[in-house]
C-alpha atoms as a PDB file:
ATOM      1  CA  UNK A   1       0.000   0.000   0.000  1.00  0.00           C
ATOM      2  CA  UNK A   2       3.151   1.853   0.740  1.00  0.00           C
ATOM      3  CA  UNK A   3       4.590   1.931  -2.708  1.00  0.00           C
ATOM      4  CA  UNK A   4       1.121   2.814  -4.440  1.00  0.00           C
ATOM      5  CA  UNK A   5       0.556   6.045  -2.450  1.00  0.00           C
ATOM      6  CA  UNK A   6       4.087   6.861  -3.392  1.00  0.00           C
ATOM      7  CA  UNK A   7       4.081   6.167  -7.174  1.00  0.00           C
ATOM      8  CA  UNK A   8       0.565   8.462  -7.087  1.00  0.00           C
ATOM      9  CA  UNK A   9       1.996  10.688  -5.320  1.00  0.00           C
ATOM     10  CA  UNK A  10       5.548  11.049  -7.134  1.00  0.00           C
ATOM     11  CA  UNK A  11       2.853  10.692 -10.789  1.00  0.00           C
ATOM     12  CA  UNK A  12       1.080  13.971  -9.058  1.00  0.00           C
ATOM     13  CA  UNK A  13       4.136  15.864  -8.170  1.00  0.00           C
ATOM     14  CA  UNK A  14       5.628  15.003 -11.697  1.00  0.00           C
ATOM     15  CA  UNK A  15       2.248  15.869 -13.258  1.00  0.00           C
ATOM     16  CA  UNK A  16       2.243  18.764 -11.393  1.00  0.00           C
ATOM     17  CA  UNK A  17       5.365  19.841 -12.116  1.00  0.00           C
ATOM     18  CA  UNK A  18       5.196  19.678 -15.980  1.00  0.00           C
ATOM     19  CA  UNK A  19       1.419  21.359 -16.018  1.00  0.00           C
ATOM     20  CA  UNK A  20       3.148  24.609 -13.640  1.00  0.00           C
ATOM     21  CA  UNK A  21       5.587  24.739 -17.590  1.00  0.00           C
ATOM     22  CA  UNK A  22       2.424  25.201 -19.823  1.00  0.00           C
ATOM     23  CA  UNK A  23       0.545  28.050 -20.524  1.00  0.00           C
ATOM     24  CA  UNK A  24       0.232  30.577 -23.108  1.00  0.00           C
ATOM     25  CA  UNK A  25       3.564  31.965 -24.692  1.00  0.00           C
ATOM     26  CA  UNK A  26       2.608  33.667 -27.403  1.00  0.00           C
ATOM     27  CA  UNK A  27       3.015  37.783 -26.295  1.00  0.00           C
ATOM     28  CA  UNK A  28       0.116  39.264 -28.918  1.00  0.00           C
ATOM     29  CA  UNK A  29      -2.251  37.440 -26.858  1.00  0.00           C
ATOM     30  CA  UNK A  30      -4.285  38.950 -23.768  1.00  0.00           C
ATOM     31  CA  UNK A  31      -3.389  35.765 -21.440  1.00  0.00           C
ATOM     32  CA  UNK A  32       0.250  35.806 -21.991  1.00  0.00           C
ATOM     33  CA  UNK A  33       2.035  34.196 -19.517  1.00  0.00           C
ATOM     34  CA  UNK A  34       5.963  35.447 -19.542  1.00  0.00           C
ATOM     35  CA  UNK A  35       6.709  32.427 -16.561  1.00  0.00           C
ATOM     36  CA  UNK A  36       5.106  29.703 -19.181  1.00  0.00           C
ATOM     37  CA  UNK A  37       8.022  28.104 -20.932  1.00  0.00           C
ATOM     38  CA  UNK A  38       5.761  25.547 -23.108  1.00  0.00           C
ATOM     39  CA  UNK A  39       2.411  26.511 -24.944  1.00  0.00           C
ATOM     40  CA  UNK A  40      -0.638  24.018 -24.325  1.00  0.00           C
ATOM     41  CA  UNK A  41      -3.001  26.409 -27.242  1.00  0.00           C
ATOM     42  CA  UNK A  42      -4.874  28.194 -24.608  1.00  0.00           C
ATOM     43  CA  UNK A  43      -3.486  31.385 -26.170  1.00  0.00           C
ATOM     44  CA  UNK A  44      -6.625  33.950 -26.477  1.00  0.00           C
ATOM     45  CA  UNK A  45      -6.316  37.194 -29.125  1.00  0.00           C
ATOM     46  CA  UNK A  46      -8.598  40.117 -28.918  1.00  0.00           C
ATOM     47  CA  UNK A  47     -10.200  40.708 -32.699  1.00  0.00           C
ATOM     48  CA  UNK A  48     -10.113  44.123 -33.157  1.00  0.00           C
ATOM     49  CA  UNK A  49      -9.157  47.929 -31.219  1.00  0.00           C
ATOM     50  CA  UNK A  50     -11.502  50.586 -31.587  1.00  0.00           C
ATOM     51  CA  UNK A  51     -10.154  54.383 -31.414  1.00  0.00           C
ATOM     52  CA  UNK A  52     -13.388  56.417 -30.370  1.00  0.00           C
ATOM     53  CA  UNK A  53     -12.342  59.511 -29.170  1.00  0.00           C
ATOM     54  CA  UNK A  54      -9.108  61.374 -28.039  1.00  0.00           C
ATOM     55  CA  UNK A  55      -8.937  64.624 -25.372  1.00  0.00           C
ATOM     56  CA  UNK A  56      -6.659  67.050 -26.632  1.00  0.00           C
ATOM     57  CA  UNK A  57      -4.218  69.348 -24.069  1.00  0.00           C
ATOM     58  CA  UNK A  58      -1.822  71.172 -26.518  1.00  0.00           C
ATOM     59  CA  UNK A  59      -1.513  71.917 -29.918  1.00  0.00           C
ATOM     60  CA  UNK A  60       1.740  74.591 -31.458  1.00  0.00           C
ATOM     61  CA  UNK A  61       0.883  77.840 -30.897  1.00  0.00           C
ATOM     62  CA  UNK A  62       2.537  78.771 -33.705  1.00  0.00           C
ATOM     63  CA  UNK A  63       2.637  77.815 -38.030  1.00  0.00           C
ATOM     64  CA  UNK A  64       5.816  77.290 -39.503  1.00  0.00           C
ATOM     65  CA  UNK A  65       6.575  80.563 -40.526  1.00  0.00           C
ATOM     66  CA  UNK A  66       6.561  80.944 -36.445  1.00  0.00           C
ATOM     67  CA  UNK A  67       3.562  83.698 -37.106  1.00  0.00           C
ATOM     68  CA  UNK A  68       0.189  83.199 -35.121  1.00  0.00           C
ATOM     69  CA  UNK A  69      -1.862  80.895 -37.289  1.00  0.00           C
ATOM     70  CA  UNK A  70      -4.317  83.242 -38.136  1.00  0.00           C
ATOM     71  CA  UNK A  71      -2.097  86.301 -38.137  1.00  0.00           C
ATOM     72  CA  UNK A  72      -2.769  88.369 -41.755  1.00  0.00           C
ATOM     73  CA  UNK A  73      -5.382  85.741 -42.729  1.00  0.00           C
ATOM     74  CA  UNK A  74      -8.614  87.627 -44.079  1.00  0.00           C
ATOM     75  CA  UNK A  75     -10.914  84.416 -43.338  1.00  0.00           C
ATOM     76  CA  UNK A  76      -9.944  84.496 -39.876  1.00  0.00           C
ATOM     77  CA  UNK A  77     -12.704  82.169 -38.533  1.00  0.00           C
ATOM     78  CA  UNK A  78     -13.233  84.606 -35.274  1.00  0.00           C
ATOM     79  CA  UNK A  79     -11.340  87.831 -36.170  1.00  0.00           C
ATOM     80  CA  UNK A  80      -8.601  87.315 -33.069  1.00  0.00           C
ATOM     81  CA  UNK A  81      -5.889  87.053 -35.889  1.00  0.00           C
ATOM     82  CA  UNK A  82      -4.304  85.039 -32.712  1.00  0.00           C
ATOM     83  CA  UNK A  83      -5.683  81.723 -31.519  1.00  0.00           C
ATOM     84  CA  UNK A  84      -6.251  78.433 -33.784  1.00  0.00           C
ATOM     85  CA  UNK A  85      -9.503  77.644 -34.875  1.00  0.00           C
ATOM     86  CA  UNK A  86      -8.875  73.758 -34.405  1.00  0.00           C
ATOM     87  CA  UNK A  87      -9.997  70.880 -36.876  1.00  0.00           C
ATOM     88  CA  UNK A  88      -8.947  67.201 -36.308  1.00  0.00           C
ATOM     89  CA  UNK A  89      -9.224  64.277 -38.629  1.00  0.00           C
ATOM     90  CA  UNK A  90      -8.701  60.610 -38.373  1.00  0.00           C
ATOM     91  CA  UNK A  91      -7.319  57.577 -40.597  1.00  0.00           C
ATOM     92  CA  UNK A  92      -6.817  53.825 -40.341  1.00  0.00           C
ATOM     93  CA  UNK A  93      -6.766  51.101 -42.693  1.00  0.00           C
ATOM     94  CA  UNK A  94      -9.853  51.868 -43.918  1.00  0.00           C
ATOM     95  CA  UNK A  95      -9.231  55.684 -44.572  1.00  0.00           C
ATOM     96  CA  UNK A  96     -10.689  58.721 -42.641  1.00  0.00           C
ATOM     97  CA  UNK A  97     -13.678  57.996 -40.322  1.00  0.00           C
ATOM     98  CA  UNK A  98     -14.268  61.424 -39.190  1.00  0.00           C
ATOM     99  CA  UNK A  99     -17.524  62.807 -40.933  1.00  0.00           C
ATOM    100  CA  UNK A 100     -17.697  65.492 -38.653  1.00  0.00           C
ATOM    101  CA  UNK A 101     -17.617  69.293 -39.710  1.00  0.00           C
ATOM    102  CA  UNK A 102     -17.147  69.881 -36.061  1.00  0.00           C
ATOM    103  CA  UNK A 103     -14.382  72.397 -35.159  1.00  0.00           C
ATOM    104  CA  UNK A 104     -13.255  74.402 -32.054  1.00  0.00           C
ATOM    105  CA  UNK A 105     -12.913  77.880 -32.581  1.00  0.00           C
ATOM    106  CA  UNK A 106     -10.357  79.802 -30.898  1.00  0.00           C
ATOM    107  CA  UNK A 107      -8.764  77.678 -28.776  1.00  0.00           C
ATOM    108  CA  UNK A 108      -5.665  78.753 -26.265  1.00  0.00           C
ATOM    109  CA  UNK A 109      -2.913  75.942 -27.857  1.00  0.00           C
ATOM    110  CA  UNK A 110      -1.531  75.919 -23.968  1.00  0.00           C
ATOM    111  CA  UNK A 111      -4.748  74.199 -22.352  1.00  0.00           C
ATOM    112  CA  UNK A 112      -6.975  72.979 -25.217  1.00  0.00           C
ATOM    113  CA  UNK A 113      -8.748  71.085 -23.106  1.00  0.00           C
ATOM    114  CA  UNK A 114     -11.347  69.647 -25.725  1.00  0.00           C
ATOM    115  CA  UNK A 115     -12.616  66.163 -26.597  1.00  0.00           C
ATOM    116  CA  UNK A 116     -12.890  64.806 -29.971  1.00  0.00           C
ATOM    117  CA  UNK A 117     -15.178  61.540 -30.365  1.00  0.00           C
ATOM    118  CA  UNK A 118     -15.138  60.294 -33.508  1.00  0.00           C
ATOM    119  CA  UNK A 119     -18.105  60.440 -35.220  1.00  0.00           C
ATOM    120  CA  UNK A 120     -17.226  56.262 -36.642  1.00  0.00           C
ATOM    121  CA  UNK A 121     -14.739  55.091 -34.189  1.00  0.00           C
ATOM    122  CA  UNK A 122     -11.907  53.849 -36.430  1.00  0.00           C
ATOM    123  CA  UNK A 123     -11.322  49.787 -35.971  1.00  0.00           C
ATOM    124  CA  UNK A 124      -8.147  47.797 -36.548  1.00  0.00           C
ATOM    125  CA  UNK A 125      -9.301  44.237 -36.638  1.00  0.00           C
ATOM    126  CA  UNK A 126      -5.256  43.631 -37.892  1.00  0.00           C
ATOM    127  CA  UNK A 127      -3.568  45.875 -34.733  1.00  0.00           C
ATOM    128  CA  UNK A 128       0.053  43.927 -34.659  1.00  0.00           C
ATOM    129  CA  UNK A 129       2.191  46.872 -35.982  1.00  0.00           C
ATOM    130  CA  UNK A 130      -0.955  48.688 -37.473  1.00  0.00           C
ATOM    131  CA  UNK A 131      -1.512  52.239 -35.887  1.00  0.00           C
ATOM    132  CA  UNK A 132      -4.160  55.028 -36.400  1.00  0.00           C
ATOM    133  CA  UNK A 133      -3.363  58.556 -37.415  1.00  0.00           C
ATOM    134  CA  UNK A 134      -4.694  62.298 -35.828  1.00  0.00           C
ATOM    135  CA  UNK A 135      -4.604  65.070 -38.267  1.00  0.00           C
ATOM    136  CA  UNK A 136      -4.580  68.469 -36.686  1.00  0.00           C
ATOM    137  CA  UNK A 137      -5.550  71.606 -38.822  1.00  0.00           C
ATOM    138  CA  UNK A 138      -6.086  74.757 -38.079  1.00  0.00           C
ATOM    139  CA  UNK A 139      -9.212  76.125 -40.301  1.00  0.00           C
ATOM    140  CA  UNK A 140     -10.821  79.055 -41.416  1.00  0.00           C
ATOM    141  CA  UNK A 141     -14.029  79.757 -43.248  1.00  0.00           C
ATOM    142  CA  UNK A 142     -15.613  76.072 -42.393  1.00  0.00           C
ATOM    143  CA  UNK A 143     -18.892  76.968 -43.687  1.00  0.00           C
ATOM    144  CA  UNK A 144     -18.461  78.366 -47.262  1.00  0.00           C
ATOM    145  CA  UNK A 145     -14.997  77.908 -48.627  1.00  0.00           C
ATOM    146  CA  UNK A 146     -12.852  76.181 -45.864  1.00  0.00           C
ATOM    147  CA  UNK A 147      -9.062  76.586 -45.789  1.00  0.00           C
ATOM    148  CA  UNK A 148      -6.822  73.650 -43.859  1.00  0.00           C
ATOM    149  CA  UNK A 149      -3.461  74.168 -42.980  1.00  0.00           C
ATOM    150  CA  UNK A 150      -2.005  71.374 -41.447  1.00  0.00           C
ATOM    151  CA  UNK A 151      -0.376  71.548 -38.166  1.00  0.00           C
ATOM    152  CA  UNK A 152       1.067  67.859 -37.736  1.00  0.00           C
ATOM    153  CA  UNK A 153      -0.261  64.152 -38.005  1.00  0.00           C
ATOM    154  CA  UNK A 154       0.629  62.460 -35.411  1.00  0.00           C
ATOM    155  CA  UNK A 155       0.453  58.247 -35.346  1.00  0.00           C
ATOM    156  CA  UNK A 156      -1.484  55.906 -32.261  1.00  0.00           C
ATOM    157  CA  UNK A 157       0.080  53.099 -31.489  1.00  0.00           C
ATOM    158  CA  UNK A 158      -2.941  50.723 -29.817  1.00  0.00           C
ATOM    159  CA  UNK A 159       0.243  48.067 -29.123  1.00  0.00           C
ATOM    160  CA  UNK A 160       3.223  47.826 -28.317  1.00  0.00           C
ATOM    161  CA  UNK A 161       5.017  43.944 -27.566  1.00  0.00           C
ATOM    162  CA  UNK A 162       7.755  45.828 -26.033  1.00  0.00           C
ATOM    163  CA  UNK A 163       5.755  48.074 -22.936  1.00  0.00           C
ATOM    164  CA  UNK A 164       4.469  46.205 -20.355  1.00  0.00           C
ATOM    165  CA  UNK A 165       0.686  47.334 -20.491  1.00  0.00           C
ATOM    166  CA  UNK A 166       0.869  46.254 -24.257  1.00  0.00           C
ATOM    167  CA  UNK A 167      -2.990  46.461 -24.654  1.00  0.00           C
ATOM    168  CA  UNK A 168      -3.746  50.048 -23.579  1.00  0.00           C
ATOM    169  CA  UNK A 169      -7.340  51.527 -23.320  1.00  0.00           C
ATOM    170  CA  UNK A 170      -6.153  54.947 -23.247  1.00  0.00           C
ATOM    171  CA  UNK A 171      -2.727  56.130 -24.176  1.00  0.00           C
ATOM    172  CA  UNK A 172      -1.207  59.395 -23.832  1.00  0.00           C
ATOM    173  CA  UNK A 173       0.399  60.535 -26.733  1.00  0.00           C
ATOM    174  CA  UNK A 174       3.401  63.523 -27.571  1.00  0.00           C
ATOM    175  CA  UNK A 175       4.572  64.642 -30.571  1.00  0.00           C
ATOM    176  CA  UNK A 176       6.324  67.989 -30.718  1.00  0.00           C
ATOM    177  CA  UNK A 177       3.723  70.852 -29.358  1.00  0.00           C
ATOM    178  CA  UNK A 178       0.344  68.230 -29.934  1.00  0.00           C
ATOM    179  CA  UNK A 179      -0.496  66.239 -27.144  1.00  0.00           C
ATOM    180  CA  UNK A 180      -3.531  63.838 -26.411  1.00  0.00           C
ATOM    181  CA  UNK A 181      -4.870  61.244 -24.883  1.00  0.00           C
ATOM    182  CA  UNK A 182      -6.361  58.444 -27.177  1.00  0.00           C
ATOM    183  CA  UNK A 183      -9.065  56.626 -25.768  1.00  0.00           C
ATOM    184  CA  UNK A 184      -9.349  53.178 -27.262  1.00  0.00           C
ATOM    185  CA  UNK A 185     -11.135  49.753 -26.420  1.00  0.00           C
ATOM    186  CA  UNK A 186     -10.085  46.305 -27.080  1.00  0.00           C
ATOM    187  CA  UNK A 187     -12.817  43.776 -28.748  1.00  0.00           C
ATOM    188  CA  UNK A 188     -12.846  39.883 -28.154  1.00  0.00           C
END
């Protein structure tokens, strides 16, 4: 009776031993398990990321030419000859979502403080490498003959293997004077 508990037991510690090995090793998926040396297909991927809106905090104060951006410009959207009037567009795979003619009229570029939700949240069913794009113009005349000049496009990156909260449901994003927050969900 001895020698049967023991060869269950040692069967149970060995069967132990090798199921504490398996798990899911590959890093793209949601249940990634860094300690797991030895995959037993339990691996579980999310099918798509959705963009829907982003918060914006600054945007350059200044064009190119280092002028205000409406400074001299006779379509001046508000007359300040100062501030951005701000327009912001979106792209994925698919092209640019954003139907919106929605714009925010002088705006201080220090303290934006604005949220844009996309009118149809962009989706990346293929998000491995794949990122989403924020165009930020500043506009006159919107209504009857609109003028864009472009102050940067900046990229989203929804993942990132290397960061260690890959799959991010908001991320802050910098680029030069534009800075955001994209806020983004993650579909099973």
């Amino acid at each position: 009776m001895k020698k049967t508990i023991f060869i269950l037991a040692s069967l149970a510690i060995a069967t132990g031993f090798n199921s504490c090995k398996k798990g899911c090793t590959n890093p793209k998926a949601y249940n990634y398990n860094k300690k797991k040396k030895k995959d037993n297909g339990s691996c579980e991927l999310y099918k798509s990321v959705t963009l829907s809106s982003i918060d914006i905090k600054t945007v350059p104060e200044y064009n190119s030419n280092g002028a205000f951006w409406d400074s001299g410009n006779g379509d001046d959207l508000d007359n300040d000859n100062t501030r951005p009037d701000l327009f912001v567009k979106f792209r994925a795979e698919g092209g640019y979502s954003d139907v919106s003619n929605s714009y925010y009229p002088t705006i201080n570029p220090g303290n934006v403080n604005k949220t844009k939700t996309l009118v149809s949240p962009l989706v990346l069913s293929e998000w491995d490498g794949k990122v989403f794009w924020a165009y930020f113009y500043e506009i006159d005349n919107p209504t009857t003959n609109p003028h864009y000049e472009l102050m940067d496009s900046v990229e989203i990156r929804p993942f990132l293997e290397s960061a260690s909260d890959k799959f991010r449901d908001t991320l802050e994003v910098s680029s030069g004077d534009i800075s955001f927050t994209a806020n983004m969900q993650w579909n099973k």
